[in-house]
Protein backbone atom coordinates (compact mmCIF):
# COMPACT_ATOMS: atom_id res chain seq x y z
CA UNK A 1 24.03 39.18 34.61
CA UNK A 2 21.70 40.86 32.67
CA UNK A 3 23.45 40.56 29.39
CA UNK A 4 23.56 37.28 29.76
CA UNK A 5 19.66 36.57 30.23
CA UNK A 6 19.22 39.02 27.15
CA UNK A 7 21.48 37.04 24.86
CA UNK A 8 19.91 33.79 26.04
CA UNK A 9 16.14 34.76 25.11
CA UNK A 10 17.43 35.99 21.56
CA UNK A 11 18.85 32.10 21.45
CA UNK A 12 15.49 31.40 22.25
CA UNK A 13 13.38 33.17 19.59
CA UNK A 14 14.43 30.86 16.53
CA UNK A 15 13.72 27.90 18.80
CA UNK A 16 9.79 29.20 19.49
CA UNK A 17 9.15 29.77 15.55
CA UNK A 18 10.42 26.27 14.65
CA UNK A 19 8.26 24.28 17.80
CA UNK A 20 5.64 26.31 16.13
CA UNK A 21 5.52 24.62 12.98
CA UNK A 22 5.17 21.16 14.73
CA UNK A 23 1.53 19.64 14.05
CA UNK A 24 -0.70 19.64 16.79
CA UNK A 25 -1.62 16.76 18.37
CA UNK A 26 -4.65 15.12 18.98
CA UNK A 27 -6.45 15.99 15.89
CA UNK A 28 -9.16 14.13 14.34
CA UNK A 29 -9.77 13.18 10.88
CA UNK A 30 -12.68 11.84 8.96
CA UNK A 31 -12.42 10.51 5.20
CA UNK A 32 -13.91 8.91 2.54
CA UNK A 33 -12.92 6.60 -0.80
CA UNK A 34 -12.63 3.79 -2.58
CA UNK A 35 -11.76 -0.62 -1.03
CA UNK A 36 -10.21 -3.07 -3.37
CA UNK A 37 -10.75 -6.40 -1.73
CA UNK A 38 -9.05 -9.49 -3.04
CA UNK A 39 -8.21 -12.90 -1.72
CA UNK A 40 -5.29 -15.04 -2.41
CA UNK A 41 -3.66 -12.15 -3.94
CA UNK A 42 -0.79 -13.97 -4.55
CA UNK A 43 -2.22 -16.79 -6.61
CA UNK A 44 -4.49 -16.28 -10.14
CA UNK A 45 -8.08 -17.10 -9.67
CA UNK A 46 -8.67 -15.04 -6.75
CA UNK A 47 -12.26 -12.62 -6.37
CA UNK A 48 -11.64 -9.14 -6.73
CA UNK A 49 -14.18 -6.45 -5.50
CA UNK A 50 -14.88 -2.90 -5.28
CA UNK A 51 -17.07 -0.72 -2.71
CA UNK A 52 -17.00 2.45 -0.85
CA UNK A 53 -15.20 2.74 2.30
CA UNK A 54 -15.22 5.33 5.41
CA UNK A 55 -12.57 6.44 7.70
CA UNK A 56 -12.07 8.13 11.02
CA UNK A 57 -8.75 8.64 13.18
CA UNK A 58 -7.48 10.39 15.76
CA UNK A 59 -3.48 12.08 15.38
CA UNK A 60 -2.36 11.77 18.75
CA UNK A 61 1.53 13.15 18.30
CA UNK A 62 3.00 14.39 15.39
CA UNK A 63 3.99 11.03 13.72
CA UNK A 64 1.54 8.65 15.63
CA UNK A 65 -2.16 8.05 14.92
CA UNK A 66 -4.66 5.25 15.46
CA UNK A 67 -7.63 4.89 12.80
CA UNK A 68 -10.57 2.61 12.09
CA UNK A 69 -12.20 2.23 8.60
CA UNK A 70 -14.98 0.28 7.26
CA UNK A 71 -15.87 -0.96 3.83
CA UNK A 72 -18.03 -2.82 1.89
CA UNK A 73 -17.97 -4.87 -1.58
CA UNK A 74 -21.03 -7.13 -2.95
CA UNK A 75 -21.35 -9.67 -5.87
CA UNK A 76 -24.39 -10.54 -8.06
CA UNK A 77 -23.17 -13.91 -10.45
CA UNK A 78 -26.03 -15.78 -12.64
CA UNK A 79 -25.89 -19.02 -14.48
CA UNK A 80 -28.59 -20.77 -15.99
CA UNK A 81 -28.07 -24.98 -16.63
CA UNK A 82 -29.86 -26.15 -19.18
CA UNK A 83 -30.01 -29.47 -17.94
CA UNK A 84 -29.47 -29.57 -13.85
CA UNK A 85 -29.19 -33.27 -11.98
CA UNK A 86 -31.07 -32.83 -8.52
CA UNK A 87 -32.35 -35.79 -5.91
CA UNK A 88 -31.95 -38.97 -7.11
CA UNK A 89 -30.79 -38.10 -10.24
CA UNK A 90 -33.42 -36.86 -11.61
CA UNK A 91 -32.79 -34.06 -14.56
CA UNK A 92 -34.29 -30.83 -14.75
CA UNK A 93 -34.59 -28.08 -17.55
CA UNK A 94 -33.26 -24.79 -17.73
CA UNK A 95 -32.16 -24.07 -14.24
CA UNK A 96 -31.10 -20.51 -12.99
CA UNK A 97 -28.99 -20.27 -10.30
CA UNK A 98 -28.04 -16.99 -8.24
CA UNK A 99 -24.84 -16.32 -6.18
CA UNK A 100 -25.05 -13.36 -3.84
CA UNK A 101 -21.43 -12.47 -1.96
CA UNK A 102 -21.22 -9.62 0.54
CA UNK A 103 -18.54 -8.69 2.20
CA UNK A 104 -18.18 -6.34 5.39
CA UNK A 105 -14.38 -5.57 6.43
CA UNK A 106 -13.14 -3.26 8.97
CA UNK A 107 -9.42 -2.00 9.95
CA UNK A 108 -8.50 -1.01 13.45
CA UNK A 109 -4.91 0.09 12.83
CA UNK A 110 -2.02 2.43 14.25
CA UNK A 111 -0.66 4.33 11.77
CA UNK A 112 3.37 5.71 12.09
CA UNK A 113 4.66 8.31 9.77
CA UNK A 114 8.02 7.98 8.62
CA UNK A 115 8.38 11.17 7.18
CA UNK A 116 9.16 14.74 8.48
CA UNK A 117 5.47 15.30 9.66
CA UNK A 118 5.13 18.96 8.18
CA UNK A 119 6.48 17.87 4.88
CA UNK A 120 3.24 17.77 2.26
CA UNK A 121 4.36 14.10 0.99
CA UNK A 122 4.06 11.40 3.99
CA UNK A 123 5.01 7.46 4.11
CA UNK A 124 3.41 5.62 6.70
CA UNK A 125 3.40 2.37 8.30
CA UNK A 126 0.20 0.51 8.95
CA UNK A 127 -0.64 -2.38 12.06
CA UNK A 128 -3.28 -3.66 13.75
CA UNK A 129 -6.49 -6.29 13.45
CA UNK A 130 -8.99 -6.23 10.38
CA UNK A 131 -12.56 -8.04 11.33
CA UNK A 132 -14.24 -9.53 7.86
CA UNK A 133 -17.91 -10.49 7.80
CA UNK A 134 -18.41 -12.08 4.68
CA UNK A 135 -22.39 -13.46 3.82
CA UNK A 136 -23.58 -15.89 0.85
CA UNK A 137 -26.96 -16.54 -0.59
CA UNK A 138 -27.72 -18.59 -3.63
CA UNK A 139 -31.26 -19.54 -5.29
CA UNK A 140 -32.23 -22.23 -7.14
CA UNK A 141 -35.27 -21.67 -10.11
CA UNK A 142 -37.10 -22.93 -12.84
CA UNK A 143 -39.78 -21.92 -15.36
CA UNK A 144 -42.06 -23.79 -12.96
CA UNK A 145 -40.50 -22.10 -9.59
CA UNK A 146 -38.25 -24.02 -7.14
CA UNK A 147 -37.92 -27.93 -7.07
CA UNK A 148 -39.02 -30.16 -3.99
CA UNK A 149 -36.03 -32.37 -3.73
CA UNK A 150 -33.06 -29.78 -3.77
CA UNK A 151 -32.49 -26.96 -1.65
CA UNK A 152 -33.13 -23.84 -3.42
CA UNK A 153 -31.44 -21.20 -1.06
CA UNK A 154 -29.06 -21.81 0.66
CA UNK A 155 -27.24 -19.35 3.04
CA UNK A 156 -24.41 -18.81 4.78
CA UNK A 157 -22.38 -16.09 6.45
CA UNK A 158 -18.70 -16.42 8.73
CA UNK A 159 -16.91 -13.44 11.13
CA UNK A 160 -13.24 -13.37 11.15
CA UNK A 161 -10.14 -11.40 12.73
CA UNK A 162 -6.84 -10.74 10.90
CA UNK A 163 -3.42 -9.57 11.77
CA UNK A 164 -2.69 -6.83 9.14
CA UNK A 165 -0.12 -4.61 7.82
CA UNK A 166 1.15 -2.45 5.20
CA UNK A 167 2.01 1.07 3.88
CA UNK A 168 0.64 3.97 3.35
CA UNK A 169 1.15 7.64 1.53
CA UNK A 170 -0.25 10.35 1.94
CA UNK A 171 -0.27 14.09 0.28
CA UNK A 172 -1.51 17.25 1.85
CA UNK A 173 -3.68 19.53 -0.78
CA UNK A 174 -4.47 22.20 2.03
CA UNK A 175 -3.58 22.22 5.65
CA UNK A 176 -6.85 20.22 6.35
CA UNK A 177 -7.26 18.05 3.02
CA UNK A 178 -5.01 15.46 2.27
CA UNK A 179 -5.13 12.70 -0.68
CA UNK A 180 -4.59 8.93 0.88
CA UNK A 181 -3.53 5.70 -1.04
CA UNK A 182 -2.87 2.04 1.32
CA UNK A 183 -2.11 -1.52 0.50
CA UNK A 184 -3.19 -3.38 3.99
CA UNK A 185 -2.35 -7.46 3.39
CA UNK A 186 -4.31 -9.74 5.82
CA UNK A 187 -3.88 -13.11 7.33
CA UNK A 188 -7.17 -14.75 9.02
CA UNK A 189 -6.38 -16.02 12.53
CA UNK A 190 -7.88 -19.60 13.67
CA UNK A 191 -9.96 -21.88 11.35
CA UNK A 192 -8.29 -24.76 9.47
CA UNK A 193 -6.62 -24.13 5.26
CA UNK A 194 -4.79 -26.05 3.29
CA UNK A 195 -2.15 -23.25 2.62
CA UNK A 196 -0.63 -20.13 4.16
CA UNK A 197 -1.72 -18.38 1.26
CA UNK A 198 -5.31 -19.17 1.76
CA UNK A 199 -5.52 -16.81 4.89
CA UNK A 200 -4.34 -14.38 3.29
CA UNK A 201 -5.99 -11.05 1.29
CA UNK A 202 -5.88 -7.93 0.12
CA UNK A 203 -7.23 -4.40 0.72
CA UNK A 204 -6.28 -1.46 -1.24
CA UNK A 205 -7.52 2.06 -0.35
CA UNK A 206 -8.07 5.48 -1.89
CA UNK A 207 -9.50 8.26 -1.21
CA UNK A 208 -9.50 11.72 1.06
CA UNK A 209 -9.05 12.56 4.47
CA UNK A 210 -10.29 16.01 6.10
CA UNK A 211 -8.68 17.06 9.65
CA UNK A 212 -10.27 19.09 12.17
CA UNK A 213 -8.30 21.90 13.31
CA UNK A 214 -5.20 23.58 12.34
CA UNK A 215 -1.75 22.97 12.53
C-alpha cells in the first residue's frame, strides 16, 4: 500500500512543475500606442487619421481577456475661394473657409488567444462593440470678418455603436512587457447609407502593453 502512494506522488511531481508554468489569471494590463482610423477602407477616397490611443484589460484565464481602449484623431483642412457665391447670389472676395474633424472612438472587446498562452508570440481574436463620437466645425471669413447672409460656423457632432472584429498579435519582451499590433474593422449599427461599405471602417493599433503581476 505504501509503495503504491509513493510511486503515485513521484507521477505527480512533473504534473505540479508544468501547472506551474500556466499564466495566472486575472491579471490586469494597462498600455499605450498609436490609432489608425479610416473609413470606407475598402474604397479610394476614404479619410485617414492618426492619434494616440490608451488601453486597459483584465486576463481573466489563460487564453481569455476582455479590454477597453480609447483613441482619438483630429483634422485641421483650409481653403480660401477667391470668389465665394453666398445669399442670393451675391459674390464675395477671397473667402477662407475652415474644416475642423474630431473623432473620439472606443473598443469594448473580448480578446481569445489562439496560441499556447506561455509561448512569447500570441495570435488573438478580437469581438465586441466600438462607440465613435465624431464632431465637425467649419468657419466662414473674409478680410472684412464674417458675412450677414451665410452661416459662418456651422457645427455638428453624431454618437454611434459598431459591431467589430479582427485580429490581433502580440509579443512578450519581458514577463510583464509585451509589444501589441490589431486591425479591428467596424460596421455602424442603425442610421440609413447607401452602401454596406459605407458603415464600415477601420482601426489599426500599435503600441505596448504592461501587466501587473507575474506569471
Amino acid at each position: 500500500m505504501y509503495k503504491k502512494l509513493l510511486y503515485l506522488a513521484l507521477l505527480s511531481i512533473p504534473q505540479l512543475g508544468f501547472a506551474q508554468t500556466t499564466p495566472a489569471s486575472a491579471r490586469f494590463y494597462v498600455g499605450a500606442g498609436a490609432n489608425l482610423l479610416r473609413d470606407t477602407p475598402f474604397r479610394s477616397g476614404g479619410t485617414t487619421l492618426v492619434g494616440p490611443s490608451l488601453t486597459a484589460g483584465m486576463q481573466f484565464t489563460p487564453r481569455l481577456a476582455v479590454q477597453i481602449s480609447a483613441a482619438y484623431q483630429w483634422q485641421h483642412d483650409t481653403f480660401t475661394y477667391p470668389d465665394f457665391t453666398y445669399g442670393s447670389g451675391s459674390v464675395a472676395s477671397n473667402v477662407k473657409a475652415d474644416f475642423y474633424y474630431k473623432y473620439f472612438t472606443v473598443p469594448v472587446l473580448l480578446r481569445y488567444t489562439f496560441t499556447e498562452p506561455t509561448a512569447p508570440l500570441h495570435f488573438d481574436g478580437l469581438a465586441g462593440i466600438t462607440l465613435l463620437h465624431n464632431t465637425y466645425k467649419s468657419t466662414l471669413s473674409g478680410p472684412s470678418g464674417g458675412y450677414d447672409y451665410f452661416p459662418d460656423n456651422y457645427r455638428s457632432s453624431s454618437t454611434n455603436a459598431s459591431l467589430t472584429l479582427g485580429p490581433a498579435v502580440r509579443y512578450s519582451v519581458t514577463p510583464n512587457v509585451e509589444l501589441t499590433a490589431s486591425g479591428l474593422l467596424s460596421a455602424v449599427l442603425g442610421d440609413d447609407y447607401y452602401r454596406f461599405s459605407d458603415r464600415l471602417f477601420l482601426n489599426v493599433l500599435v503600441g505596448a502593453h504592461y501587466t501587473f503581476g507575474t506569471r
